[in-house]
Protein backbone atom coordinates (compact mmCIF):
# COMPACT_ATOMS: atom_id res chain seq x y z
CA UNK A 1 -16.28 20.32 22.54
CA UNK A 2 -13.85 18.06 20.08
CA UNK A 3 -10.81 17.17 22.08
CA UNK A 4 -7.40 19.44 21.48
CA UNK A 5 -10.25 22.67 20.74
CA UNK A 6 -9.49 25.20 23.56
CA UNK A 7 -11.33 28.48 22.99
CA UNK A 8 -11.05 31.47 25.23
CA UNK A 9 -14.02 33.01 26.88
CA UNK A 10 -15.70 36.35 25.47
CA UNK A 11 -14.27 39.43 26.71
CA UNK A 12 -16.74 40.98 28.88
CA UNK A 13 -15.66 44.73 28.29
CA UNK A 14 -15.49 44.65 24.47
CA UNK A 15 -18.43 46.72 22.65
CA UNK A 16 -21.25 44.74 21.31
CA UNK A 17 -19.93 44.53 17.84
CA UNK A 18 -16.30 43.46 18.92
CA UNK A 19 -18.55 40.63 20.78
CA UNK A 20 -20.43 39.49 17.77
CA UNK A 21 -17.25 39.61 15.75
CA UNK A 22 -15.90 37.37 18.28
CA UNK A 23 -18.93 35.12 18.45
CA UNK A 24 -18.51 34.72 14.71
CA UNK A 25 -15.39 33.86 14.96
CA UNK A 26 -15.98 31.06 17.39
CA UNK A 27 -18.74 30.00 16.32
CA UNK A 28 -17.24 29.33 12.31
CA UNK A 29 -15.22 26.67 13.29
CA UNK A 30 -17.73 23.59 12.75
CA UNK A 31 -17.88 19.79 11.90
CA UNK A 32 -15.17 19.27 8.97
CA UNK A 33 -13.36 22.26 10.93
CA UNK A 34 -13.06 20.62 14.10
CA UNK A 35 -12.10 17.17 12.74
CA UNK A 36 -9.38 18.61 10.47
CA UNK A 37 -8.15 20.65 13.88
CA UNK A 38 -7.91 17.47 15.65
CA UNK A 39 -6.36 15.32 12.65
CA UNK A 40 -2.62 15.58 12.03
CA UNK A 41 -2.31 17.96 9.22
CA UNK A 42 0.91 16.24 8.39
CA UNK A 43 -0.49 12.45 8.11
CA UNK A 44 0.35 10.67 5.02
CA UNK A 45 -2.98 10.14 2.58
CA UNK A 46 -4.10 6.87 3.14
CA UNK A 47 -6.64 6.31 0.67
CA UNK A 48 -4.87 3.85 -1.19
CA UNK A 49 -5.46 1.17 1.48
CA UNK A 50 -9.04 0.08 0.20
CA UNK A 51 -7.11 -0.97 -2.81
CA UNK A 52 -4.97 -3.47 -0.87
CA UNK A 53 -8.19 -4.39 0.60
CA UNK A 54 -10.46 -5.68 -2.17
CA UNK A 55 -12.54 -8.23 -0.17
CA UNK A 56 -14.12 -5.57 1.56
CA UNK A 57 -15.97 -4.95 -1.79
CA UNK A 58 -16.64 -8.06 -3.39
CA UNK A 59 -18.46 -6.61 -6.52
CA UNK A 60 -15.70 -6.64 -8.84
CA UNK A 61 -15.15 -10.58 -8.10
CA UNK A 62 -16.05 -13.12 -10.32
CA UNK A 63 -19.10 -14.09 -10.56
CA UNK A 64 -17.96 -17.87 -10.34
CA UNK A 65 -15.72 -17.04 -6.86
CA UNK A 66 -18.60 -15.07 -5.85
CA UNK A 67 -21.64 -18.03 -6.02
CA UNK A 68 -19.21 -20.75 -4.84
CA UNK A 69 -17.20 -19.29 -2.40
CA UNK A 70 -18.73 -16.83 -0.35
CA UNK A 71 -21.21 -19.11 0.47
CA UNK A 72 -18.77 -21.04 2.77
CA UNK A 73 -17.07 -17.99 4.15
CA UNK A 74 -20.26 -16.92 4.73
CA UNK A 75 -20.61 -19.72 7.41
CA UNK A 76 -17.37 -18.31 9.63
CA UNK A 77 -15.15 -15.93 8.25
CA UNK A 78 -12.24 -16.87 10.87
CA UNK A 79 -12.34 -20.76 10.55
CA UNK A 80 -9.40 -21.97 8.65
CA UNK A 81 -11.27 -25.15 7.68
CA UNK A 82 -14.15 -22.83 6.08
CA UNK A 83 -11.07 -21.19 4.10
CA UNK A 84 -9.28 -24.20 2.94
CA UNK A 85 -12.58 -25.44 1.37
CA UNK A 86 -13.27 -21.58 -0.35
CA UNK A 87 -9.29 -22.10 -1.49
CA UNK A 88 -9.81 -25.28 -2.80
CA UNK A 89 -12.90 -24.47 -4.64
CA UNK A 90 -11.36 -21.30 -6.29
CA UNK A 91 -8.34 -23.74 -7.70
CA UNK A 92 -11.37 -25.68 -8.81
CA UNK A 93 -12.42 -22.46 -10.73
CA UNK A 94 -8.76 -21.80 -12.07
CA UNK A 95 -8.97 -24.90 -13.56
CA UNK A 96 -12.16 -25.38 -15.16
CA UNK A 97 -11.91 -21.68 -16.45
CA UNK A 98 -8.40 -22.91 -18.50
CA UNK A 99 -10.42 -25.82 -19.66
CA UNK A 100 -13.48 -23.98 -20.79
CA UNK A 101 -11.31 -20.99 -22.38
CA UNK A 102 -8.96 -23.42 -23.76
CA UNK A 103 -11.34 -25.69 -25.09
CA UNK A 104 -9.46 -28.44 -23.25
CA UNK A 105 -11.48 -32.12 -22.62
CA UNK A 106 -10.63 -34.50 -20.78
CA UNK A 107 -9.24 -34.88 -17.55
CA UNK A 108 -5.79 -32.61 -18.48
CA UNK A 109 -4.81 -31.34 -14.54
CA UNK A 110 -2.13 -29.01 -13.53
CA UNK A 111 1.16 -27.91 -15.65
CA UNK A 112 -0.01 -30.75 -18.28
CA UNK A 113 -3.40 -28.52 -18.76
CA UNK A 114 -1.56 -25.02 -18.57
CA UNK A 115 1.12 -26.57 -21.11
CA UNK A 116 -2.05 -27.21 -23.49
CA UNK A 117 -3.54 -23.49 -23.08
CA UNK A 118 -0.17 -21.33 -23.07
CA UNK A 119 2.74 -23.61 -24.19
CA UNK A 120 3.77 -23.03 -27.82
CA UNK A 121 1.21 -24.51 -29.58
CA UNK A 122 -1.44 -23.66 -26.57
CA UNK A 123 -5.11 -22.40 -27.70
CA UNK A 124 -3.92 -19.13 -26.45
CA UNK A 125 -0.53 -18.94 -27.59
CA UNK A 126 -1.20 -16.57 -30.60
CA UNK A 127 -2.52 -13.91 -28.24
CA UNK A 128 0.96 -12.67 -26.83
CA UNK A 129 2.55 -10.05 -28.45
CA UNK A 130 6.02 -11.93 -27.39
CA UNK A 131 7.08 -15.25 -26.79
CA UNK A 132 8.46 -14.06 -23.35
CA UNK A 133 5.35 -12.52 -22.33
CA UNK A 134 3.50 -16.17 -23.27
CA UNK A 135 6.39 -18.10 -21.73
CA UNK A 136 5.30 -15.57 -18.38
CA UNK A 137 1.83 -16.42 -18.60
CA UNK A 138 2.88 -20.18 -18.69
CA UNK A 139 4.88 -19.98 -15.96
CA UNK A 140 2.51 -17.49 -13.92
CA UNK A 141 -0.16 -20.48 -13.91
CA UNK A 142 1.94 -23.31 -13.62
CA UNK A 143 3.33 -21.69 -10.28
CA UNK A 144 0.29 -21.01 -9.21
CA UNK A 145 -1.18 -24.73 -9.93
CA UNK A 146 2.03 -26.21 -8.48
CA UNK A 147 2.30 -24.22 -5.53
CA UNK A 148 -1.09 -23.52 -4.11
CA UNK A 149 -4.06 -25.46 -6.33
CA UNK A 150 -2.13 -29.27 -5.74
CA UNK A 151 -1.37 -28.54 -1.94
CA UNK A 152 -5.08 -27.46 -1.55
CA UNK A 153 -6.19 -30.56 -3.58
CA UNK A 154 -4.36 -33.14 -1.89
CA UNK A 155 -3.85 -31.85 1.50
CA UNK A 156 -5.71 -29.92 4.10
CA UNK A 157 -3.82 -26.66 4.38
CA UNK A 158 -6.41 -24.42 6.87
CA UNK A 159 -4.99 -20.91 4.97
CA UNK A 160 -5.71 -18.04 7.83
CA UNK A 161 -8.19 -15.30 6.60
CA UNK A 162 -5.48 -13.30 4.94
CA UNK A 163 -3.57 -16.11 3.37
CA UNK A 164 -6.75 -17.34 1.73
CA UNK A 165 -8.12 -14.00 1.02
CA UNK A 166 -5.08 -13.11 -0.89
CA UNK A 167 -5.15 -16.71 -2.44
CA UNK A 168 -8.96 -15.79 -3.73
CA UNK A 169 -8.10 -12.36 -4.76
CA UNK A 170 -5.11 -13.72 -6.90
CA UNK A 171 -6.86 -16.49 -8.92
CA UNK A 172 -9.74 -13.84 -8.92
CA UNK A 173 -7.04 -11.62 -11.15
CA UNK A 174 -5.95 -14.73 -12.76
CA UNK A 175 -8.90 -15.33 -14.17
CA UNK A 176 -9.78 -11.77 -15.28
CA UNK A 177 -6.58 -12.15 -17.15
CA UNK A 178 -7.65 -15.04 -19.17
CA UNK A 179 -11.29 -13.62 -20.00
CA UNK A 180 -9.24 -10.87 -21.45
CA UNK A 181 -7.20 -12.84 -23.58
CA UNK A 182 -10.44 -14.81 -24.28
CA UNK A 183 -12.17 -12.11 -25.69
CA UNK A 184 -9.39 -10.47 -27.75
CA UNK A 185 -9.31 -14.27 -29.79
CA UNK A 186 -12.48 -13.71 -30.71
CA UNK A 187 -12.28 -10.09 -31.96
CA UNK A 188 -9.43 -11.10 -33.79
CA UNK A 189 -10.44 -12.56 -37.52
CA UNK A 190 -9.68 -16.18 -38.24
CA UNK A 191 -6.34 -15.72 -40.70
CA UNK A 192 -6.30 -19.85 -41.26
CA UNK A 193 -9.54 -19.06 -42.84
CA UNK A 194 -8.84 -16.45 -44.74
CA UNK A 195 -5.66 -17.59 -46.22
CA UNK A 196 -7.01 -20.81 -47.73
C-alpha cells in the first residue's frame, strides 16, 4: 500500500451490503488516486521547467549545432575540455551563419563582421521595423562575439555543463533569429528594382 494511505479494516458486524459498499469504497481509490493522495495538493505546477531545460530535447536545435556539436558531447557530457571545443565550434557556427546570411566574403571576424550585417548600411539593416530595434540586434551579437566567441577562440575556457549548455542554447536562438530575418528579405519584393 502507497505510503501516507491508512485504511481501516472492514467492520465485521455490518450486513453484507454495508460490506460491499465498503469494499467499493476502498477498493475505488486506485493508481492516479493514490499518487495524487500522496502528492501535496498544494505544490506549485512545475511544468514549466522542461522549458528552462531545452537540451533535454535536442530536436528543435539547429541542424548545424546538432551535426557538429553533439558529436563531441557525445564523447563525455561532464568534461569541460569536451565543452569548450562544442562552445567553440558553435561561435564557429555564429559566425559563418552571419557570413552566409549576410553575404559577407572574406575573412570579416567579430564586431567588424556584425557591423557589416546589422550596422546602418548592414545586408540586414532594412529588416527592422526601428532603428533601435537594429541598433539591439547589433549590439545583441557584438556582445555575444566579444564576450564569449573571442574568449573561446583564443583561450581555453573549459565552460561546466551548464555554462556551455546555456552558451549552445543561446547562439542556438541567435541563429533562429537571423534565419527569420533571412527569410522575411526574401519575401519582401526588391523596391531598388522596381523603382528604376
Amino acid at each position: 500500500m502507497p505510503h501516507g494511505i491508512h485504511r481501516e479494516p472492514f467492520n465485521l458486524g455490518s450486513s453484507v451490503r454495508e460490506d460491499r459498499h465498503e469494499q467499493s469504497r476502498t477498493v475505488s481509490i486506485t493508481g492516479e488516486g493514490y499518487k495524487a493522495v500522496d502528492s501535496d495538493f498544494d505544490a506549485p505546477d512545475t511544468s514549466f521547467i522542461r522549458h528552462l531545460t531545452p537540451l533535454a530535447d535536442v530536436s528543435q536545435l539547429d541542424v548545424e549545432l546538432k551535426t557538429r556539436c553533439l558529436p563531441i558531447l557525445g564523447a563525455g557530457a561532464v568534461d569541460p575540455k569536451l565543452w569548450d571545443s562544442a562552445v567553440r565550434t558553435a561561435g564557429v557556427i555564429l559566425e559563418e551563419r552571419l557570413r552566409s546570411i549576410g553575404g559577407i566574403g572574406g575573412e570579416s571576424v567579430g564586431r567588424d563582421l556584425v557591423n557589416k550585417v546589422f550596422g546602418k548600411n548592414g545586408t540586414l539593416a532594412k529588416e527592422f521595423a526601428s532603428e533601435s530595434e537594429r541598433e539591439g540586434y547589433r549590439d545583441l551579437f557584438a556582445g555575444i562575439v566579444g564576450a564569449f566567441r573571442n574568449p573561446s577562440g583564443h583561450r581555453l575556457v573549459d565552460p561546466n555543463p551548464h555554462e556551455g549548455g546555456a552558451y549552445i542554447l543561446f547562439v542556438n536562438l541567435l541563429l533562429s533569429h537571423l534565419e527569420r530575418l533571412n527569410a522575411g528579405r526574401r519575401t519582401k519584393p526588391n523596391t531598388d528594382k522596381m523603382t528604376g
